[in-house]
C-alpha atoms as a PDB file:
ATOM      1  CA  UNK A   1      -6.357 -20.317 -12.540  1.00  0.00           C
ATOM      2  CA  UNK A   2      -5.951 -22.875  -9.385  1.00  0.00           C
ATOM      3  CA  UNK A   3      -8.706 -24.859  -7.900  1.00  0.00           C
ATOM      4  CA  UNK A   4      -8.424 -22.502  -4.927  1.00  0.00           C
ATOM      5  CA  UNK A   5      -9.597 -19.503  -7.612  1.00  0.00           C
ATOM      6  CA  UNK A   6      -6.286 -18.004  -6.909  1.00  0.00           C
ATOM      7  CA  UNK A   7      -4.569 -16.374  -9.882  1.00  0.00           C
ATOM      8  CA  UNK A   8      -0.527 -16.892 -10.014  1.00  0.00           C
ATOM      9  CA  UNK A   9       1.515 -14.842 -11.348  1.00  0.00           C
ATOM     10  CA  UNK A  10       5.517 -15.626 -11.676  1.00  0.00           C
ATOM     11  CA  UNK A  11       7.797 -12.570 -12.283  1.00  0.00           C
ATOM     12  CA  UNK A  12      11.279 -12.324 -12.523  1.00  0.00           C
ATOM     13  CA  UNK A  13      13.485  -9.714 -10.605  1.00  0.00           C
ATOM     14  CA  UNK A  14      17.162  -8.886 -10.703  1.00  0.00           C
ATOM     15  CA  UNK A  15      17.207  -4.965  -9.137  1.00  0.00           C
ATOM     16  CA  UNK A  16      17.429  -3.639 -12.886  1.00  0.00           C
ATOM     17  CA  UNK A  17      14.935  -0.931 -14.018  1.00  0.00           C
ATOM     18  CA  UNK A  18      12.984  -2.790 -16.711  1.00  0.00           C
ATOM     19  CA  UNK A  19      12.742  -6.138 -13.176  1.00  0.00           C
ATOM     20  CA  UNK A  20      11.510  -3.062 -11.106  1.00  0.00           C
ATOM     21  CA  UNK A  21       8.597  -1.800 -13.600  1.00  0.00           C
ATOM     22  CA  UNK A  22       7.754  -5.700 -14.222  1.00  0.00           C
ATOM     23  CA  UNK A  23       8.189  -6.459 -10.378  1.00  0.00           C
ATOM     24  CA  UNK A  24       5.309  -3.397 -10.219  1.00  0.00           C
ATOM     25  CA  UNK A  25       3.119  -4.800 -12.719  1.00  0.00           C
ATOM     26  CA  UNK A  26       3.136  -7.962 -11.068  1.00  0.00           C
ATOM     27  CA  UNK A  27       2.366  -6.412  -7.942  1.00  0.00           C
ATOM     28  CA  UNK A  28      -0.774  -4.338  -9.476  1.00  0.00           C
ATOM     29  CA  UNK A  29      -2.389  -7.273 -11.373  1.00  0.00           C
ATOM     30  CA  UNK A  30      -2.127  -9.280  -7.804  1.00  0.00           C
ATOM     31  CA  UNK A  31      -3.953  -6.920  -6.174  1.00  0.00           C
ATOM     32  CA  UNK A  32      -6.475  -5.923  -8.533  1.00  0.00           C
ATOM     33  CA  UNK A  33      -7.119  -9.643  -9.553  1.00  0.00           C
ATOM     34  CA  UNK A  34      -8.061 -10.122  -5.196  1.00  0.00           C
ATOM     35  CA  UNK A  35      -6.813 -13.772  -4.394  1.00  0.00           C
ATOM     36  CA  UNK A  36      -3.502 -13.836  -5.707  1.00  0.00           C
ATOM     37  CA  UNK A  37      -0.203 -15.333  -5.505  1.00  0.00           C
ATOM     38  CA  UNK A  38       3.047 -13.873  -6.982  1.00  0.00           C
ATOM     39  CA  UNK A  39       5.886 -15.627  -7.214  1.00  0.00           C
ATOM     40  CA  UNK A  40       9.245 -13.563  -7.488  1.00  0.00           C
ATOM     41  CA  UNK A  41      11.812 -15.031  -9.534  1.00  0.00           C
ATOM     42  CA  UNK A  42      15.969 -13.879  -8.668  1.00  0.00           C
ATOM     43  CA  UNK A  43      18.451 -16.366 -10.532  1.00  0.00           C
ATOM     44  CA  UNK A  44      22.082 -16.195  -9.769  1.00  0.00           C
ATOM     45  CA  UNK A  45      23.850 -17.630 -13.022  1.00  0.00           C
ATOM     46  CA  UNK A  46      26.394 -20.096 -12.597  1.00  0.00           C
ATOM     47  CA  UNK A  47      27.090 -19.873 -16.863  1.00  0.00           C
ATOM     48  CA  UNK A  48      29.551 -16.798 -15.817  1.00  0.00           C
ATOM     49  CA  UNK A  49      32.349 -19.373 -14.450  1.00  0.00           C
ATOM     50  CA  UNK A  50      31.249 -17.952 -10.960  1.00  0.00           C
ATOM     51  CA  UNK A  51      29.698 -20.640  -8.210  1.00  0.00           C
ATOM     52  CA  UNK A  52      26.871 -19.078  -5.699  1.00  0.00           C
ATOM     53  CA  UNK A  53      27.107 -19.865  -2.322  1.00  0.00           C
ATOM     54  CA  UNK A  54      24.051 -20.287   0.218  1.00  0.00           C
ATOM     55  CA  UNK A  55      25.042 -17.190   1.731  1.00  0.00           C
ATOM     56  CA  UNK A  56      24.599 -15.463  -2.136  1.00  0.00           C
ATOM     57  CA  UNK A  57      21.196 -16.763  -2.430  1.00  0.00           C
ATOM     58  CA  UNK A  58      20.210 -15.826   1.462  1.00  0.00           C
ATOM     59  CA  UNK A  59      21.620 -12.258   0.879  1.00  0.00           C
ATOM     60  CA  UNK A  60      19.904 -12.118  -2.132  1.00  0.00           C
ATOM     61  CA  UNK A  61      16.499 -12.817  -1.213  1.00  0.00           C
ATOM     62  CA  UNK A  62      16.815 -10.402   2.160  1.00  0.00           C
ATOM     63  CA  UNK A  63      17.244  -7.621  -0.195  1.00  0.00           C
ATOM     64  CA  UNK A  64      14.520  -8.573  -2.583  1.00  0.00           C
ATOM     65  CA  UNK A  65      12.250  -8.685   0.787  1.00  0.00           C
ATOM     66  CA  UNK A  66      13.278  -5.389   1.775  1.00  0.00           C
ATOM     67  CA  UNK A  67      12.384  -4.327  -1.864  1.00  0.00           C
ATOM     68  CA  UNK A  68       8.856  -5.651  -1.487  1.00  0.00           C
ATOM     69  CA  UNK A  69       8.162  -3.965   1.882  1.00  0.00           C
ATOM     70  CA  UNK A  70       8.913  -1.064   0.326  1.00  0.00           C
ATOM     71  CA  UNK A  71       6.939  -1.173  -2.930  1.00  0.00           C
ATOM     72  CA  UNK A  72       3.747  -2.596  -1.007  1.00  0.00           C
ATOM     73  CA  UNK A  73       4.584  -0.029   2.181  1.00  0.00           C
ATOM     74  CA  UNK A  74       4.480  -2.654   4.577  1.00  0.00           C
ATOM     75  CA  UNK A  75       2.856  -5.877   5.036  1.00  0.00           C
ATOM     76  CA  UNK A  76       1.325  -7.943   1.969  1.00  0.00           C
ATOM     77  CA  UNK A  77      -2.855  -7.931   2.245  1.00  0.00           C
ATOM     78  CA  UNK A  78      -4.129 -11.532   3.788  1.00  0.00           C
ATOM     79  CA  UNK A  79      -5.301 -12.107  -0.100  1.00  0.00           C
ATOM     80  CA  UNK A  80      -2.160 -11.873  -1.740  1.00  0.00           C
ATOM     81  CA  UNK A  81       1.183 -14.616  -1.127  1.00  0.00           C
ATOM     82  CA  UNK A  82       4.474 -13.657  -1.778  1.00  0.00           C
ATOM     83  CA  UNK A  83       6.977 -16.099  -2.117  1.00  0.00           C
ATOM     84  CA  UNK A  84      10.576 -15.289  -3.278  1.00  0.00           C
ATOM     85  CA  UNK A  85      12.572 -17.647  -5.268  1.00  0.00           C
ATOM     86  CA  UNK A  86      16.054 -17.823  -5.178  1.00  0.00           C
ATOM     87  CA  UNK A  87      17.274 -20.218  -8.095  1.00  0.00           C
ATOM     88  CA  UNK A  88      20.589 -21.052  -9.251  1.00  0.00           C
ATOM     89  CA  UNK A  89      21.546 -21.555 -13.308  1.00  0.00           C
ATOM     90  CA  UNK A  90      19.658 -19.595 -16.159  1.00  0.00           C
ATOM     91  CA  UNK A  91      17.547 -17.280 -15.727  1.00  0.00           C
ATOM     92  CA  UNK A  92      15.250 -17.907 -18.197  1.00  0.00           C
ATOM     93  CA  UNK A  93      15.174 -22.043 -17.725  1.00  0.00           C
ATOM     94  CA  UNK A  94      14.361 -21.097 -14.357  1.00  0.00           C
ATOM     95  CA  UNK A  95      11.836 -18.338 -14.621  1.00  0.00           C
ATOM     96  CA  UNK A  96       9.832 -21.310 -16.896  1.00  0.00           C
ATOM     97  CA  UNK A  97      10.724 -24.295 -13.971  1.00  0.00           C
ATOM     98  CA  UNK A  98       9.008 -21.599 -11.004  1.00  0.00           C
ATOM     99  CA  UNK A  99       6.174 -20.909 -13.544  1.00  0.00           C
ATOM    100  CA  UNK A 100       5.484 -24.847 -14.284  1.00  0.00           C
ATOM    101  CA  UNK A 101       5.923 -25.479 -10.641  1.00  0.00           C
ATOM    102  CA  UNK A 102       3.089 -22.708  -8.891  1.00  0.00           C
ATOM    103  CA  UNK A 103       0.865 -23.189 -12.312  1.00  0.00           C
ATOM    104  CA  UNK A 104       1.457 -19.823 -13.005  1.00  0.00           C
ATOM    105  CA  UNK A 105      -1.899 -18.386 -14.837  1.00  0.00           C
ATOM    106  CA  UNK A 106       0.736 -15.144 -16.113  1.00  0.00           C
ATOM    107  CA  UNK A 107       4.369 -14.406 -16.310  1.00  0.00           C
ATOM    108  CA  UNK A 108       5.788 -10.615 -15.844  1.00  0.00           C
ATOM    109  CA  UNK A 109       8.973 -10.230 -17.466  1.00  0.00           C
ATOM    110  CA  UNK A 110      11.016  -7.090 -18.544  1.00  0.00           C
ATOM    111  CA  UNK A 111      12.980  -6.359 -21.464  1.00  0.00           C
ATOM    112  CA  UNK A 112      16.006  -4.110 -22.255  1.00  0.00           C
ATOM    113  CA  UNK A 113      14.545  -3.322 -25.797  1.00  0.00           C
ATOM    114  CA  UNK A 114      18.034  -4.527 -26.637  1.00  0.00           C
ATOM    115  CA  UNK A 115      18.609  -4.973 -30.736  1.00  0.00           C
ATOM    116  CA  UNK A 116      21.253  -6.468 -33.173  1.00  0.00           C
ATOM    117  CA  UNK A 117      24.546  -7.351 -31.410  1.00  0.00           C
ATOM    118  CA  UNK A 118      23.967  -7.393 -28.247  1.00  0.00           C
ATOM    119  CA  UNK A 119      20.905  -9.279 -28.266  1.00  0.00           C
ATOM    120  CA  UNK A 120      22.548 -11.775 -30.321  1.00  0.00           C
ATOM    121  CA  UNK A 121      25.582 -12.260 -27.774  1.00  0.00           C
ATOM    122  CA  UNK A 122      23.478 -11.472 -24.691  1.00  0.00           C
ATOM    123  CA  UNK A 123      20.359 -13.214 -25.589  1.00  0.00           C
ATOM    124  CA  UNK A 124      16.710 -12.305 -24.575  1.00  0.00           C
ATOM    125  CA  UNK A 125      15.446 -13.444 -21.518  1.00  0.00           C
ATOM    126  CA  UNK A 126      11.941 -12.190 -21.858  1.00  0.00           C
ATOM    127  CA  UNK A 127      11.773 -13.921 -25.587  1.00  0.00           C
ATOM    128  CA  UNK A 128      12.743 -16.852 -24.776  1.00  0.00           C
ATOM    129  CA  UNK A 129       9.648 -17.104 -21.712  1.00  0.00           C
ATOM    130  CA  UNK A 130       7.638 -15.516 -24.176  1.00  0.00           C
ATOM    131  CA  UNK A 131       8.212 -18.415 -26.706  1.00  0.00           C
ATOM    132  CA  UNK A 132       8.367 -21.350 -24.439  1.00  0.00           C
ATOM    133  CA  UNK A 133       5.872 -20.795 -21.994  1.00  0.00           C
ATOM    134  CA  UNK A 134       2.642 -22.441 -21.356  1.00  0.00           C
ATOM    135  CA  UNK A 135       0.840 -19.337 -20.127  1.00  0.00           C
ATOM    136  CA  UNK A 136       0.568 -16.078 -21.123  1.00  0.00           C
ATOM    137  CA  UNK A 137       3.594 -13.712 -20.916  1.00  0.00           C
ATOM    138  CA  UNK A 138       3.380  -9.977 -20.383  1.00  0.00           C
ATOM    139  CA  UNK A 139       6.681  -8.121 -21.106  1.00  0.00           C
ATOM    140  CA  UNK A 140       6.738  -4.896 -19.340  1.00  0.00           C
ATOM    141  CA  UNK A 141       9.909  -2.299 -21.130  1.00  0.00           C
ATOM    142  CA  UNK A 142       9.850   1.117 -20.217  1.00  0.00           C
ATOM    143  CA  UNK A 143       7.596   3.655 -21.935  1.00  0.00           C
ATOM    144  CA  UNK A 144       9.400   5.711 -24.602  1.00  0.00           C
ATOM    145  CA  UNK A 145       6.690   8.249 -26.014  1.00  0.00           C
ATOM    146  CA  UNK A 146       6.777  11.532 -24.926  1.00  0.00           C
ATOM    147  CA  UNK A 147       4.451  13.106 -22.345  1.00  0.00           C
ATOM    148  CA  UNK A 148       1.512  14.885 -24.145  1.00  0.00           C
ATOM    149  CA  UNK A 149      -1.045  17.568 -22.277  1.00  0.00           C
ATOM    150  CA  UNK A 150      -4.818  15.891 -23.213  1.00  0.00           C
ATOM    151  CA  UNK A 151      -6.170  19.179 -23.531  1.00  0.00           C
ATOM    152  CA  UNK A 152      -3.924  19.963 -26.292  1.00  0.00           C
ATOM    153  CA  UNK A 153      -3.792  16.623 -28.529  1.00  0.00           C
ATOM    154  CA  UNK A 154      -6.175  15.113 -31.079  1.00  0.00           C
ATOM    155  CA  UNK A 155      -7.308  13.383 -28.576  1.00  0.00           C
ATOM    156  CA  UNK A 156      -9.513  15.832 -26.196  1.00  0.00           C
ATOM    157  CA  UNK A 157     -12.716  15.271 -25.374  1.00  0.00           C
ATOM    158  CA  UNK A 158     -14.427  18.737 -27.405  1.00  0.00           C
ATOM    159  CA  UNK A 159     -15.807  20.600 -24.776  1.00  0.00           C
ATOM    160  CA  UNK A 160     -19.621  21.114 -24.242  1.00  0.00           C
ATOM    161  CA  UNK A 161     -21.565  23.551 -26.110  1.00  0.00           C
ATOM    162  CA  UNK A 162     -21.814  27.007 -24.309  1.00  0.00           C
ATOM    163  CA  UNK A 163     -25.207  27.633 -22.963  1.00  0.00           C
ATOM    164  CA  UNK A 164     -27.814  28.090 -25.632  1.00  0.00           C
ATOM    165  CA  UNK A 165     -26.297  26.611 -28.524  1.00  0.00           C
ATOM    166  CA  UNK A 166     -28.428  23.173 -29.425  1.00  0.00           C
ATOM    167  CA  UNK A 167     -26.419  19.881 -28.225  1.00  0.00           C
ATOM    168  CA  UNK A 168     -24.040  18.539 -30.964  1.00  0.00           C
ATOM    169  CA  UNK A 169     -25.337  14.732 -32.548  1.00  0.00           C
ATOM    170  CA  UNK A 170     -22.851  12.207 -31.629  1.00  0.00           C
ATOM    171  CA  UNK A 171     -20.776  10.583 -34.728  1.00  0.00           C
ATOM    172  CA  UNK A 172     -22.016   7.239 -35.522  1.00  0.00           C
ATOM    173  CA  UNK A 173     -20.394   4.732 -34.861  1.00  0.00           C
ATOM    174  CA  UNK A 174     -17.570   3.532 -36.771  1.00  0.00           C
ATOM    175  CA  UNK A 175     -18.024  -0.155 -38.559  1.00  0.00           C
ATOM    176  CA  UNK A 176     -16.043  -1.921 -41.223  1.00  0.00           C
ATOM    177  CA  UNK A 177     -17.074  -4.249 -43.437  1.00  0.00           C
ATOM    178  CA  UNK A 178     -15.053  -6.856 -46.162  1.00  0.00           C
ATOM    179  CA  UNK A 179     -16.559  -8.937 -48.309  1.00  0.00           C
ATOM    180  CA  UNK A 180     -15.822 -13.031 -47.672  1.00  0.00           C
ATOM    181  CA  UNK A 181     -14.879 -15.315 -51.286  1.00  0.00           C
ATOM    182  CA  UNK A 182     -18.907 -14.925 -51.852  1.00  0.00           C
ATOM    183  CA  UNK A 183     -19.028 -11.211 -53.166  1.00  0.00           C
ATOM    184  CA  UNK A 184     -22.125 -11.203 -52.630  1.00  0.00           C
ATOM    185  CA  UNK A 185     -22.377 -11.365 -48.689  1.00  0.00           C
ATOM    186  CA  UNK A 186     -20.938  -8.584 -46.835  1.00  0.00           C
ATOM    187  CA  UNK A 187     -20.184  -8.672 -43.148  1.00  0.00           C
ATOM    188  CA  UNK A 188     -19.391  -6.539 -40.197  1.00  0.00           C
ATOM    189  CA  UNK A 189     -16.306  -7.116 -38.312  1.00  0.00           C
ATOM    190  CA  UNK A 190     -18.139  -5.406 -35.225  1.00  0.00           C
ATOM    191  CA  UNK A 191     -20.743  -8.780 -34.942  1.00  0.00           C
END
């Protein structure tokens, strides 16, 4: 964290689905952390033979605006900064310069999921930030388990006992405990 007790977070965006879920997870840790600054991240890469223009980087960070006033349905609150970076070369080299640059205190980065093959030839953005940055990286993919009703899984709360039947005694808690080189001394993993 800054000086100014403002937490930064750098994300990276490129109108995917996996940059939209990240771009929204950036968003919700800014505004639940108060003081914040995010730092959006677009790269146009110049490894593709292809050489952006100012006009590509303008255009591109009008729409990413537009994107933002839509997610945060208007104006950003007076405690959160948005800034929009428009970069030119790799994408990850330059999600890692923004973050270096603003301090970041988190970076928000999706992933594809993307295995074998293609991740060889394609590489992995979010593992290489994940590997070479000084911060903590949290890499938002898209959630894959299926829906399940509360009430119906392992996982309900039992309901209360019907009137007149004596209150149930909780379950104790649940400790572990592993015994260090000394067999003799046993510990708890809880304290």
């Amino acid at each position: 964290m800054t000086q100014n007790n403002r937490f930064t977070i750098v994300t990276g965006y490129d109108f995917s689905d996996t940059a939209e879920l990240s771009l929204d997870e950036a968003l919700l840790g800014a505004k639940r952390y108060g003081t914040a600054d995010l730092h959006v991240v677009a790269v146009l890469d110049d490894r593709a033979g292809r050489h952006p223009t100012f006009d590509d980087s303008e255009k591109l960070r009008d729409e990413i605006n537009k994107v933002l006033s839509q997610k945060l349905a208007g104006p950003a609150p007076e405690s959160l900064t948005i800034r929009v970076h428009v970069r030119i070369g790799s994408p990850y080299e330059q999600l890692l310069e923004v973050a270096e640059e603003a301090s970041a205190d988190l970076i928000v980065v999706g992933t594809h999921g993307r295995s074998g093959v293609k991740r060889v030839l394609l590489g992995s953005v979010s593992e290489r930030v994940a590997r070479l940055a000084q911060c903590p990286v949290y890499i938002v993919r898209p959630k894959g388990y299926e829906e399940v009703n509360a009430a119906d899984s392992e996982f309900a709360p039992e309901p209360p006992p019907a009137k007149g039947e004596p209150q149930r005694k909780p379950l104790p808690v649940h400790t572990y405990s592993y015994t260090t080189h000394s067999p003799n001394r046993q510990e708890s993993i809880l304290w």
